[in-house]
Protein backbone atom coordinates (compact mmCIF):
# COMPACT_ATOMS: atom_id res chain seq x y z
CA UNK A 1 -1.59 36.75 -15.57
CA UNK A 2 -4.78 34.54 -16.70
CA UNK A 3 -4.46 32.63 -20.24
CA UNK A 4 -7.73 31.45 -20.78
CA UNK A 5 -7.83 28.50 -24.03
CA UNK A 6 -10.95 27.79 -25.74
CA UNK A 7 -12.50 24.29 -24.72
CA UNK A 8 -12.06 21.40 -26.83
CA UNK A 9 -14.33 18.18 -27.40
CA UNK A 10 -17.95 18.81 -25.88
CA UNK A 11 -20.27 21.98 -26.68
CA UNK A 12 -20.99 23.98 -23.17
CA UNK A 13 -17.37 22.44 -21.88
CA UNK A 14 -15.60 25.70 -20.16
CA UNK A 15 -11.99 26.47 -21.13
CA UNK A 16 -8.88 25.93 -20.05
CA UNK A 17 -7.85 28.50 -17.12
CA UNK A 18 -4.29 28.37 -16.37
CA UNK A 19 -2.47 30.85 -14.08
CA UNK A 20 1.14 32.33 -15.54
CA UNK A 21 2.95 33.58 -12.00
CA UNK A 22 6.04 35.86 -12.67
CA UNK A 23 8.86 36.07 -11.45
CA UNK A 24 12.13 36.94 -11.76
CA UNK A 25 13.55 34.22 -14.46
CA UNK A 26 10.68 32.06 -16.45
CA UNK A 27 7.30 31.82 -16.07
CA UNK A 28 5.34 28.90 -14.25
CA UNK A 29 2.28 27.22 -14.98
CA UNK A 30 0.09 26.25 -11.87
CA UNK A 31 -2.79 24.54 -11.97
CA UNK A 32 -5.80 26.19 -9.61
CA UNK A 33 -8.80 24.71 -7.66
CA UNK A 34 -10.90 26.46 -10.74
CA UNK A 35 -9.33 24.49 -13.94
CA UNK A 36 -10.24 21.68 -14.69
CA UNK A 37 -8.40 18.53 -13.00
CA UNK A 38 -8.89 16.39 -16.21
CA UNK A 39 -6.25 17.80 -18.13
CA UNK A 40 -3.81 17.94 -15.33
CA UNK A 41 -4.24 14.09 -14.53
CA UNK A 42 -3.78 13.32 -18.09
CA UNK A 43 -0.91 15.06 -17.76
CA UNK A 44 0.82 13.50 -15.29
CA UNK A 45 -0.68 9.81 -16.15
CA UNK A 46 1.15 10.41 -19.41
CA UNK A 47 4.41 10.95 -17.17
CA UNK A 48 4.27 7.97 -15.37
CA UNK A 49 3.31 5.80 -18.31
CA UNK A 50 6.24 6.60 -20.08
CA UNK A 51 8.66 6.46 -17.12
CA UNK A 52 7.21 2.86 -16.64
CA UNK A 53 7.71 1.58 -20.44
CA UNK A 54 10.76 2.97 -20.10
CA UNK A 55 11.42 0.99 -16.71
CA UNK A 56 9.79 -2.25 -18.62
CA UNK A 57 12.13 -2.44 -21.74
CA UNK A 58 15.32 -3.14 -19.81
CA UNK A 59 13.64 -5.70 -18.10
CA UNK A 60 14.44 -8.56 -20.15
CA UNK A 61 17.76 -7.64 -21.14
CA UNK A 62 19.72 -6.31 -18.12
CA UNK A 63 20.18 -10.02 -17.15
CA UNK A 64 21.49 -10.78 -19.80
CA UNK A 65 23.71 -7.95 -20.62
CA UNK A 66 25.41 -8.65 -17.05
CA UNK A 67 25.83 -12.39 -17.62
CA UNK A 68 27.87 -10.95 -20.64
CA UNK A 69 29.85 -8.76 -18.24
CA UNK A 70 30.62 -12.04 -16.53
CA UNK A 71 31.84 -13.82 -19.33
CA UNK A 72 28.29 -16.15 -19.44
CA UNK A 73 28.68 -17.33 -15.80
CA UNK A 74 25.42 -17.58 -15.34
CA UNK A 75 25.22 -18.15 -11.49
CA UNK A 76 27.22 -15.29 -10.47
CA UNK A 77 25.51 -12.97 -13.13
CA UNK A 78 22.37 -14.37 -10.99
CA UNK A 79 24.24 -13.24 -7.41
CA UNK A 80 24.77 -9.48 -9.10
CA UNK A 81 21.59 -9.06 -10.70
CA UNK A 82 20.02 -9.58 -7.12
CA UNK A 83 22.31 -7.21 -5.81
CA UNK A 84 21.44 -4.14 -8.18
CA UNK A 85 17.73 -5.31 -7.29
CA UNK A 86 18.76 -4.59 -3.40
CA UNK A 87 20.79 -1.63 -4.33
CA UNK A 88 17.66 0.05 -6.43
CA UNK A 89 15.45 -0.74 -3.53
CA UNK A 90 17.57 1.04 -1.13
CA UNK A 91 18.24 4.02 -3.17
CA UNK A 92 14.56 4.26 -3.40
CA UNK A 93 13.97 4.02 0.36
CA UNK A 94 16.97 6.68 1.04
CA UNK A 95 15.86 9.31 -1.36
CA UNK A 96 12.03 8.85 -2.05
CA UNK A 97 11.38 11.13 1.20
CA UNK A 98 13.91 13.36 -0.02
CA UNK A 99 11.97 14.17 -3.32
CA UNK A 100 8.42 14.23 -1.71
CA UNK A 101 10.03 16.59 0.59
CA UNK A 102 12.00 18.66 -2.01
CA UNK A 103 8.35 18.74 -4.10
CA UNK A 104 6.33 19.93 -1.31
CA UNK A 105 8.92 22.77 -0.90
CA UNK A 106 9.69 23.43 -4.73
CA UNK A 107 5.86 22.51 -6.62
CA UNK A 108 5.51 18.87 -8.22
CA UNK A 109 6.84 20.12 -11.56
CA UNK A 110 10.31 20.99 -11.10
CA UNK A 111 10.70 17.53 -9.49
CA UNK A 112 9.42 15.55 -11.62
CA UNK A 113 11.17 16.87 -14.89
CA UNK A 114 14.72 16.66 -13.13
CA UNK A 115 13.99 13.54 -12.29
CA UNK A 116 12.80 12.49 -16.09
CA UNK A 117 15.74 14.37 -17.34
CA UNK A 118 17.69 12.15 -14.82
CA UNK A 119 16.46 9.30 -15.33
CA UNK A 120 17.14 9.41 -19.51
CA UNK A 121 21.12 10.16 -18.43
CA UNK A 122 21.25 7.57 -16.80
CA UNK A 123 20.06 5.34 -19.46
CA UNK A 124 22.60 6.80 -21.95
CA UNK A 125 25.16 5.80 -19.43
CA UNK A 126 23.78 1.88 -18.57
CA UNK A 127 23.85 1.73 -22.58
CA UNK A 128 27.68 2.70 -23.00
CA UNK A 129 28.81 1.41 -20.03
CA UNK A 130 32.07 -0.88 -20.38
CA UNK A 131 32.21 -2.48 -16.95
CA UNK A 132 29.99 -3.99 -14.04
CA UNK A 133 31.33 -0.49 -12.08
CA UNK A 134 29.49 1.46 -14.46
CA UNK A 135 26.37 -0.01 -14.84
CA UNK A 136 26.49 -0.17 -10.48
CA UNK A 137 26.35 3.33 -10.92
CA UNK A 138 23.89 3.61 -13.36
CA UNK A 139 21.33 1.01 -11.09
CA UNK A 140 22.14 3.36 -8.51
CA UNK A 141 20.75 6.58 -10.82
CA UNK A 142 17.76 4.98 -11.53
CA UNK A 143 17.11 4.16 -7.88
CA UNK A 144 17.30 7.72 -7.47
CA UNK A 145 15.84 9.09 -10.02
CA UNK A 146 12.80 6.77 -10.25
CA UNK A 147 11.78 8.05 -6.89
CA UNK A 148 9.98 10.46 -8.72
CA UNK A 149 7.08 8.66 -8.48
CA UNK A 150 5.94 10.40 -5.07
CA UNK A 151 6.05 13.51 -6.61
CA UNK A 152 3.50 12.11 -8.96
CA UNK A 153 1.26 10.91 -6.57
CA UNK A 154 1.34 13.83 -4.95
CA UNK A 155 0.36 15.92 -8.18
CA UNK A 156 -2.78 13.68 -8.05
CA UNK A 157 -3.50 14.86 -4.19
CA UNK A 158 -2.98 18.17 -5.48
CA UNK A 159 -5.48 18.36 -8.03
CA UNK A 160 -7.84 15.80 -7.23
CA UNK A 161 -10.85 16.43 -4.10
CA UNK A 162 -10.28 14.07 -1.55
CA UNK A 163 -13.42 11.82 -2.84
CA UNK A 164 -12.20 11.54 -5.86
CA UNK A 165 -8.74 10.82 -5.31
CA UNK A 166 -8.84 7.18 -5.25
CA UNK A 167 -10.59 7.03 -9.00
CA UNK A 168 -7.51 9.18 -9.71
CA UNK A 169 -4.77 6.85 -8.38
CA UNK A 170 -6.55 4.18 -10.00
CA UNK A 171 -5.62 5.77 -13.01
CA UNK A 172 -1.97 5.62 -12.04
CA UNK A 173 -1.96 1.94 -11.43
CA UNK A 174 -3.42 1.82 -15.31
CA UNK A 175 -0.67 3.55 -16.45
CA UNK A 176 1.35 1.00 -14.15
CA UNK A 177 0.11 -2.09 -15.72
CA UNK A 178 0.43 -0.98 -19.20
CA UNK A 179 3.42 0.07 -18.61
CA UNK A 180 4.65 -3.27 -17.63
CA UNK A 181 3.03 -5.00 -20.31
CA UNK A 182 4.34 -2.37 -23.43
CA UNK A 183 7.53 -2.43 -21.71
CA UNK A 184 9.22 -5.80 -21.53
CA UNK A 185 7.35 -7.07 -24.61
CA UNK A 186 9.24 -3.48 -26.89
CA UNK A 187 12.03 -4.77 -24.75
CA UNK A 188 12.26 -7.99 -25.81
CA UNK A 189 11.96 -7.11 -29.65
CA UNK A 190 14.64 -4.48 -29.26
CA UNK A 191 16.87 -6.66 -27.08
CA UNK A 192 16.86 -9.78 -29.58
CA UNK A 193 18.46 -7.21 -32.01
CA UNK A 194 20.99 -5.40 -30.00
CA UNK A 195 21.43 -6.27 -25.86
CA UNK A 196 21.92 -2.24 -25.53
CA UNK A 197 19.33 -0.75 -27.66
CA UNK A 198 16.59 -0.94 -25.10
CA UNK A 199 18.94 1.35 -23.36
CA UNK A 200 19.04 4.07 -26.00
CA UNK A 201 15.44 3.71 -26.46
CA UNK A 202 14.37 4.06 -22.93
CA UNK A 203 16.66 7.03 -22.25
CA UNK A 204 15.17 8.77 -25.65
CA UNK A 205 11.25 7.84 -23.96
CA UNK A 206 12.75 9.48 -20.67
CA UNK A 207 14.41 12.67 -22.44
CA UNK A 208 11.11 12.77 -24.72
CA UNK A 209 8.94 12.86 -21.53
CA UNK A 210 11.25 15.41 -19.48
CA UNK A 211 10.37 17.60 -22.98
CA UNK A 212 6.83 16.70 -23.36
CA UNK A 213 6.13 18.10 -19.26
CA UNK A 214 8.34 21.89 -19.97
CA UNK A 215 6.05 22.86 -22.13
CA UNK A 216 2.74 21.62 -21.23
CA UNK A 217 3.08 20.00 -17.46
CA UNK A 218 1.52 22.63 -15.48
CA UNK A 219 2.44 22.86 -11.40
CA UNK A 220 0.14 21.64 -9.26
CA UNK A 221 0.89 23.02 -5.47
CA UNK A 222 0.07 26.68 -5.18
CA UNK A 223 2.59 28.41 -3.55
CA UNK A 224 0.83 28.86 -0.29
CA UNK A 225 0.45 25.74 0.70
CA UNK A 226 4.29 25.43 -0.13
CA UNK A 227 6.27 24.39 2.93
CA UNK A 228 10.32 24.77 4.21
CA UNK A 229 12.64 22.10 3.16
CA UNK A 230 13.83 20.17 6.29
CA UNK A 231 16.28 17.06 6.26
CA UNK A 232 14.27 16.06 9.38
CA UNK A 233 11.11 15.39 7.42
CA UNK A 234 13.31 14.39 4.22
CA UNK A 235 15.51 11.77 5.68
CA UNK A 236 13.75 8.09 5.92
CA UNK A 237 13.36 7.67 9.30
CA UNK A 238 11.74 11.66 9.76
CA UNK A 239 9.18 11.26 6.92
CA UNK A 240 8.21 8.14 8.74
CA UNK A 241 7.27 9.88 11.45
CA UNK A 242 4.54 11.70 9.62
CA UNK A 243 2.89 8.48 9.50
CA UNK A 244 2.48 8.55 13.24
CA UNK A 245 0.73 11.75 13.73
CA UNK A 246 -2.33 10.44 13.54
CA UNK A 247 -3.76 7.01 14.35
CA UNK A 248 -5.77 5.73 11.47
CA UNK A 249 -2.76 7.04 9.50
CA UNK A 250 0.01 5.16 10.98
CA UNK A 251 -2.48 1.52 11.24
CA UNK A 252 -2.96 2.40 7.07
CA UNK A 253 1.01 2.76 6.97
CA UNK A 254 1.15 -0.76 8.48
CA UNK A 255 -1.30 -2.42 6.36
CA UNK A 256 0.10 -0.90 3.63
CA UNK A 257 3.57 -1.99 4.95
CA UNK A 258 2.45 -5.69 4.80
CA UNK A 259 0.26 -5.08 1.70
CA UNK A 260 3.47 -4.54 -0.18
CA UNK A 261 5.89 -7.19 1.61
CA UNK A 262 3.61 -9.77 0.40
CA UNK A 263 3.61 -8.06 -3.21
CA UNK A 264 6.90 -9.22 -3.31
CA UNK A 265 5.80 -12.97 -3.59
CA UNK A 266 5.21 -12.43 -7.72
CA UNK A 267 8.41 -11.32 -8.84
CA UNK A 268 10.72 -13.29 -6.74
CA UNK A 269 9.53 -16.83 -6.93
CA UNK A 270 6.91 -16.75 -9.80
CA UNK A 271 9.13 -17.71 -12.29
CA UNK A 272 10.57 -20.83 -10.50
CA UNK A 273 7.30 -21.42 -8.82
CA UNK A 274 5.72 -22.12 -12.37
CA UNK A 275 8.75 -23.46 -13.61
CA UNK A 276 9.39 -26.65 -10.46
CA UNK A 277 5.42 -27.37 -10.03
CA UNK A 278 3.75 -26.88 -13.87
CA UNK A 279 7.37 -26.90 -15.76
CA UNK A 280 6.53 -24.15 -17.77
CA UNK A 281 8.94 -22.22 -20.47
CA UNK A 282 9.38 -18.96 -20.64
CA UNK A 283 6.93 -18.34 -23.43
CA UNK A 284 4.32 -19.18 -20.51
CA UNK A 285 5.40 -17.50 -17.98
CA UNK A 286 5.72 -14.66 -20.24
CA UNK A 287 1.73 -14.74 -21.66
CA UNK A 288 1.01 -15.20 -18.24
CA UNK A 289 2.61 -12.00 -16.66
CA UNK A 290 1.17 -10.71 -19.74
CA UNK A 291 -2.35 -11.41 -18.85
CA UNK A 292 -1.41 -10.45 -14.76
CA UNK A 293 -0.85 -6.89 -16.62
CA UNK A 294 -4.19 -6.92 -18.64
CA UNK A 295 -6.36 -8.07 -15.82
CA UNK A 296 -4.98 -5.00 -13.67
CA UNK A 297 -5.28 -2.49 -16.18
CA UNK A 298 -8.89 -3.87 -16.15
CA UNK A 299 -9.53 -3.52 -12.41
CA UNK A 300 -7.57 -0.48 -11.94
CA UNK A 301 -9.29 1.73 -15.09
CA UNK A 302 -13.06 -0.13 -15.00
CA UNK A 303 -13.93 -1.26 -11.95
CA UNK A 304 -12.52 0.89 -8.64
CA UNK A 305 -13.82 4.41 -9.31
CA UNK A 306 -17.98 2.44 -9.67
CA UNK A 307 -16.34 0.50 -6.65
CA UNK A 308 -15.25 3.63 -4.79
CA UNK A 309 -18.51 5.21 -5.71
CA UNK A 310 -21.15 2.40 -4.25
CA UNK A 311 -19.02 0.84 -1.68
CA UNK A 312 -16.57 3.56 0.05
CA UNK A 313 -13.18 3.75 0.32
CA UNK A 314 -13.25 1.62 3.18
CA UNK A 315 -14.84 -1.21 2.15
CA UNK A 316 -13.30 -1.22 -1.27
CA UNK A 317 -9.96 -1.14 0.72
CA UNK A 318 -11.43 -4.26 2.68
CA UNK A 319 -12.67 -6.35 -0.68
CA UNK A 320 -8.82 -5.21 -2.19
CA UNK A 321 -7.56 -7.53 0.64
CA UNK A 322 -9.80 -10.06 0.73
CA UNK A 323 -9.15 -10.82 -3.10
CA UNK A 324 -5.65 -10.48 -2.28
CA UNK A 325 -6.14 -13.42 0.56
CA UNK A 326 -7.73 -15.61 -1.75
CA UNK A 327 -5.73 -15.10 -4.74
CA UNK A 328 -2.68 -15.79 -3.33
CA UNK A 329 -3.71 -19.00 -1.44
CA UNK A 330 -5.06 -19.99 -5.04
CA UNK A 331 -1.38 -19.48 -6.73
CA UNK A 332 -0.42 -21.48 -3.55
CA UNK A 333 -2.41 -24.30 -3.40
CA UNK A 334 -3.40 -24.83 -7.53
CA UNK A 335 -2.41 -28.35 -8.36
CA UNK A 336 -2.34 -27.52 -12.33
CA UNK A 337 -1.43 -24.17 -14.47
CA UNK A 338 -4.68 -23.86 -15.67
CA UNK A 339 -6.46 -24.00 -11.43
CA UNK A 340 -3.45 -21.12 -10.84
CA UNK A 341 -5.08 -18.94 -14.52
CA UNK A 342 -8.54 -19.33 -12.85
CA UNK A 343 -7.14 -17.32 -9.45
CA UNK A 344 -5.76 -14.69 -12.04
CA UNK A 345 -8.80 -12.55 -12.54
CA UNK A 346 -9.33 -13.23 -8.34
CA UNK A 347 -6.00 -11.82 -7.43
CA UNK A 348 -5.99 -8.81 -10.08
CA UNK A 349 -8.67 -7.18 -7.91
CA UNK A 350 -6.23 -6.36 -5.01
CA UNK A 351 -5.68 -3.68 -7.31
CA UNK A 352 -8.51 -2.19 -5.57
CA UNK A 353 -6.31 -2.02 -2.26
CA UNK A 354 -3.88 0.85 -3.72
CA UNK A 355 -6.41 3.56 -4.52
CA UNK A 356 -8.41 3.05 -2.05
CA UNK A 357 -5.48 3.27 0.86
CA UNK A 358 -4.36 6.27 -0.82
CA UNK A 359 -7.82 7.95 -0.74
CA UNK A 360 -8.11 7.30 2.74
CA UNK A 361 -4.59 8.71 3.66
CA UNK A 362 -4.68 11.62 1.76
CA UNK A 363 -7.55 12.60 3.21
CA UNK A 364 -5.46 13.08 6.82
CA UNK A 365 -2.94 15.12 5.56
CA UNK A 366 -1.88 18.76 5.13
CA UNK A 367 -1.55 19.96 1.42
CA UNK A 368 1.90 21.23 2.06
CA UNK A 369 2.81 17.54 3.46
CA UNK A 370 1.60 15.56 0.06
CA UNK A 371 4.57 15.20 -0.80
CA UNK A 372 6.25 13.85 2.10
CA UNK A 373 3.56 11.48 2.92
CA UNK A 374 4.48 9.98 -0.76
CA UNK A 375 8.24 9.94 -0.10
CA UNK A 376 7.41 8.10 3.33
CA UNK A 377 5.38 5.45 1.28
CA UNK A 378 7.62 5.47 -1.06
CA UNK A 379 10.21 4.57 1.81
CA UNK A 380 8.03 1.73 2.56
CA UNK A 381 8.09 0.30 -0.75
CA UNK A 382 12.28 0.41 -0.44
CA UNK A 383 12.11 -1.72 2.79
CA UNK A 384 9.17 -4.14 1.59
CA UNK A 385 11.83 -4.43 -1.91
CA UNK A 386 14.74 -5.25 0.61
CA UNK A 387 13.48 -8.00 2.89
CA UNK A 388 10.83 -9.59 0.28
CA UNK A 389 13.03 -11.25 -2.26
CA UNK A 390 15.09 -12.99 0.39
CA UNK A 391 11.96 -13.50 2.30
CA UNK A 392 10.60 -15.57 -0.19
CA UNK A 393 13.23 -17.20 -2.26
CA UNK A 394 14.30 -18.89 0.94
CA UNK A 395 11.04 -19.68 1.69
CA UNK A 396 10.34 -21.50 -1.50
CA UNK A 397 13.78 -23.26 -1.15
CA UNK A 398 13.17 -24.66 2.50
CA UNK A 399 9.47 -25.41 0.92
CA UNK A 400 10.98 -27.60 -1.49
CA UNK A 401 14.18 -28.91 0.47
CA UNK A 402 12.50 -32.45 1.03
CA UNK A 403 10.94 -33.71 -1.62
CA UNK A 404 8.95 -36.06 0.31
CA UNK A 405 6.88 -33.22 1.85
CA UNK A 406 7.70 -30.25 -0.49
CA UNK A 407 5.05 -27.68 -0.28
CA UNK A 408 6.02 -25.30 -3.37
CA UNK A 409 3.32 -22.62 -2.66
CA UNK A 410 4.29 -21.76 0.84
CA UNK A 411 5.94 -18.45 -0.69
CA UNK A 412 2.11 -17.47 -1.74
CA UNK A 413 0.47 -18.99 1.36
CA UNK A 414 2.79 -16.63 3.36
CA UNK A 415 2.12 -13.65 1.40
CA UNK A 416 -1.69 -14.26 1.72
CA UNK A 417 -1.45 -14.61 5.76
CA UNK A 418 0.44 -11.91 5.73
CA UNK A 419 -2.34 -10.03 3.69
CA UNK A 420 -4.97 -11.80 6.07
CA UNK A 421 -3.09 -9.87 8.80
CA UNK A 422 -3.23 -6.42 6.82
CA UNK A 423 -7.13 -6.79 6.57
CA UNK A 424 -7.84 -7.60 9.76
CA UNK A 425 -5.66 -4.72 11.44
CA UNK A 426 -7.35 -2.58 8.37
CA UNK A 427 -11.40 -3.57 9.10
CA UNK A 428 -9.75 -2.26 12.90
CA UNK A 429 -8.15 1.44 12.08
CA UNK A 430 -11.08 2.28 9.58
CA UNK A 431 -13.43 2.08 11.06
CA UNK A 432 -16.15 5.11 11.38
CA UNK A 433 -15.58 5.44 15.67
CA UNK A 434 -11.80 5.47 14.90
């Protein structure tokens, strides 16, 4: 059945096709080749924007609700809250393939509303939970549920053409930033009234959004490029292997691999980076992370679609890096606060890395294996959020072990070598003889 919807905005636009496929039990909404890809992005940038506020208001209070638990012993609340951090990580690298895999097999939509309805449970049971057991499980949930976001991506595969995919997932990383920025600042409002109510208003964003996509999220993955579920292709170590089957793909998995190891650098030292070199508060570090989120949403929603469009994927990958290099060795080396604001607006355009790498990957696989190339990233993302925090908190604490010749930075001037390593083996696997 064709429902056709009269345009709306521009004089000339065409309407709104959507296909209505029956079958036994509700009707689906799919999105074809022929409609127009607009809407459907909005749709799903709308998902993930929500999902992330809703991510960002427990931020500032889930600290501090489990140095509660602990009867305000701080340094074990510390030792926990870095736990759950591992814990979330892993649950993302076990089931993200699982999801990708379960969307390519199932359509985008199904997954991604199970996992909002999920993911606002869970909330309701982090906000009543009496004990350190409970809210384990609840961390656990969210690592679970939260995976969601390679179904999203691969919505955007789905609908996008190839050259315009990286413009799209640009998009995504806007929704990203703002995210983080609405987030912890609604957080921290709610949180000084009540340590739970960012709970309760996070799981009513989550429910709100699994609502919001029933009745207007249309599917995205016809049914014939639809594929078989297989636990060899969903369990970490299969989907992984997809990254393998072709060269260029597996050398982008690797950059992208160290890409997000060194991401890690930010939120695991940052705050006692700034805090031991510049002695800055928490109202500093706070504007700062603040403006780390504006200059993002700046690079990520102005600048890489022109970027993609005059430079390439590939060398809009490459100038992603190189920013990243010297951004990082400027948060490393800056003698004063103000040196490390002027490497700010440097290091925000490594936000041109993430669309651009997806672009390019994309582009080398199947339709029916979207989704499981997103779960296997996804997977990536797990391991990077496993070995970075110990990575570089140790390395910041043997930096600063001897006074005498403490070297602070060397958390940021690892993360940029390790960057410098990603661009070089990138310039190698991209290019055009490859």
């Amino acid at each position: 059945m064709r429902v056709v919807f009269p345009a709306r905005g521009r004089v000339g636009s065409p309407p709104l096709t959507i296909l209505l496929y029956e079958r036994r039990g509700p009707a689906f909404m799919t999105v074809p080749l022929s409609s127009p890809r607009k809407a459907a992005v909005a749709f799903i940038l709308f998902t993930v924007l929500l999902d992330v506020i809703a991510m960002g208001i427990i931020i500032p209070v889930f600290p501090a609700l489990i140095t509660q638990f602990m009867s305000g012993d701080t340094p074990r609340a510390a030792v926990i809250y870095g736990f759950f951090g591992t814990i979330w990580a892993l649950m993302q690298f076990l089931f993200s393939p699982a999801v990708g895999a379960l969307s390519d097999r199932f359509g985008r939509r199904p997954v991604v509303l199970l996992s909002n309805l999920g993911l606002g449970l869970d909330y309701i049971l982090m906000a009543v939970a009496p004990n350190l057991i409970w809210l384990f499980i609840g961390r656990v949930v969210a690592g679970i549920t939260a995976a969601s976001i390679s179904a999203a991506s691969a919505y955007i595969a789905d609908v996008m053409p190839p050259e315009k995919r990286a413009g799209a997932f640009g998009l995504i990383g806007v929704a990203f930033g703002l995210g983080f920025v609405l987030g912890p600042a609604l957080g921290g409002v709610l949180g000084g009234i009540d340590l739970r109510l960012p709970f309760w208003v996070a799981a009513g964003l989550s429910l709100a959004n699994a609502a919001y996509g029933l009745f207007v999220l249309p599917e995205s993955l016809p049914r014939e490029h639809r594929r078989a579920f297989s636990w060899k292709r969903a369990n970490p170590v299969g989907s992984l292997t997809l990254l393998r089957s072709h060269p260029e793909l597996f050398g982008l998995a690797t950059v992208h691999f160290l890409y997000t190891l060194a991401h890690n650098a930010l939120p695991s030292v940052f705050v006692l980076y700034t805090a031991y070199r510049y002695g800055w508060d928490e109202r500093t570090v706070g504007l700062t992370m603040a403006g780390f989120g504006v200059a993002i949403i700046v690079v990520q929603g102005l600048i890489v679609k022109p970027a993609v469009a005059r430079l390439g994927e590939r060398m809009t990958l490459v100038l992603g890096l190189l920013c990243a290099v010297l951004g990082l060795a400027i948060y490393g080396l800056a003698p004063t606060g103000y040196v490390l604001w002027m490497g700010i607006p440097v290091a925000a355009l490594w936000g041109l890395y993430g669309p651009a790498s997806q672009g390019l990957m994309t582009r080398r696989v199947d339709p029916s294996a979207q989704g499981q190339l997103q779960g296997a990233l996804s997977s990536i993302l797990g391991i990077t959020g496993m070995i970075g925090p110990a990575l570089f908190t140790l390395t910041f604490a043997r930096a600063i072990s001897t006074p005498e010749s403490a070297l602070p930075g060397a958390p940021f001037l690892l993360a940029s070598a390790l960057v410098a390593a990603a661009l070089v083996l990138a310039w190698r696997v991209t290019r055009p003889n490859n």
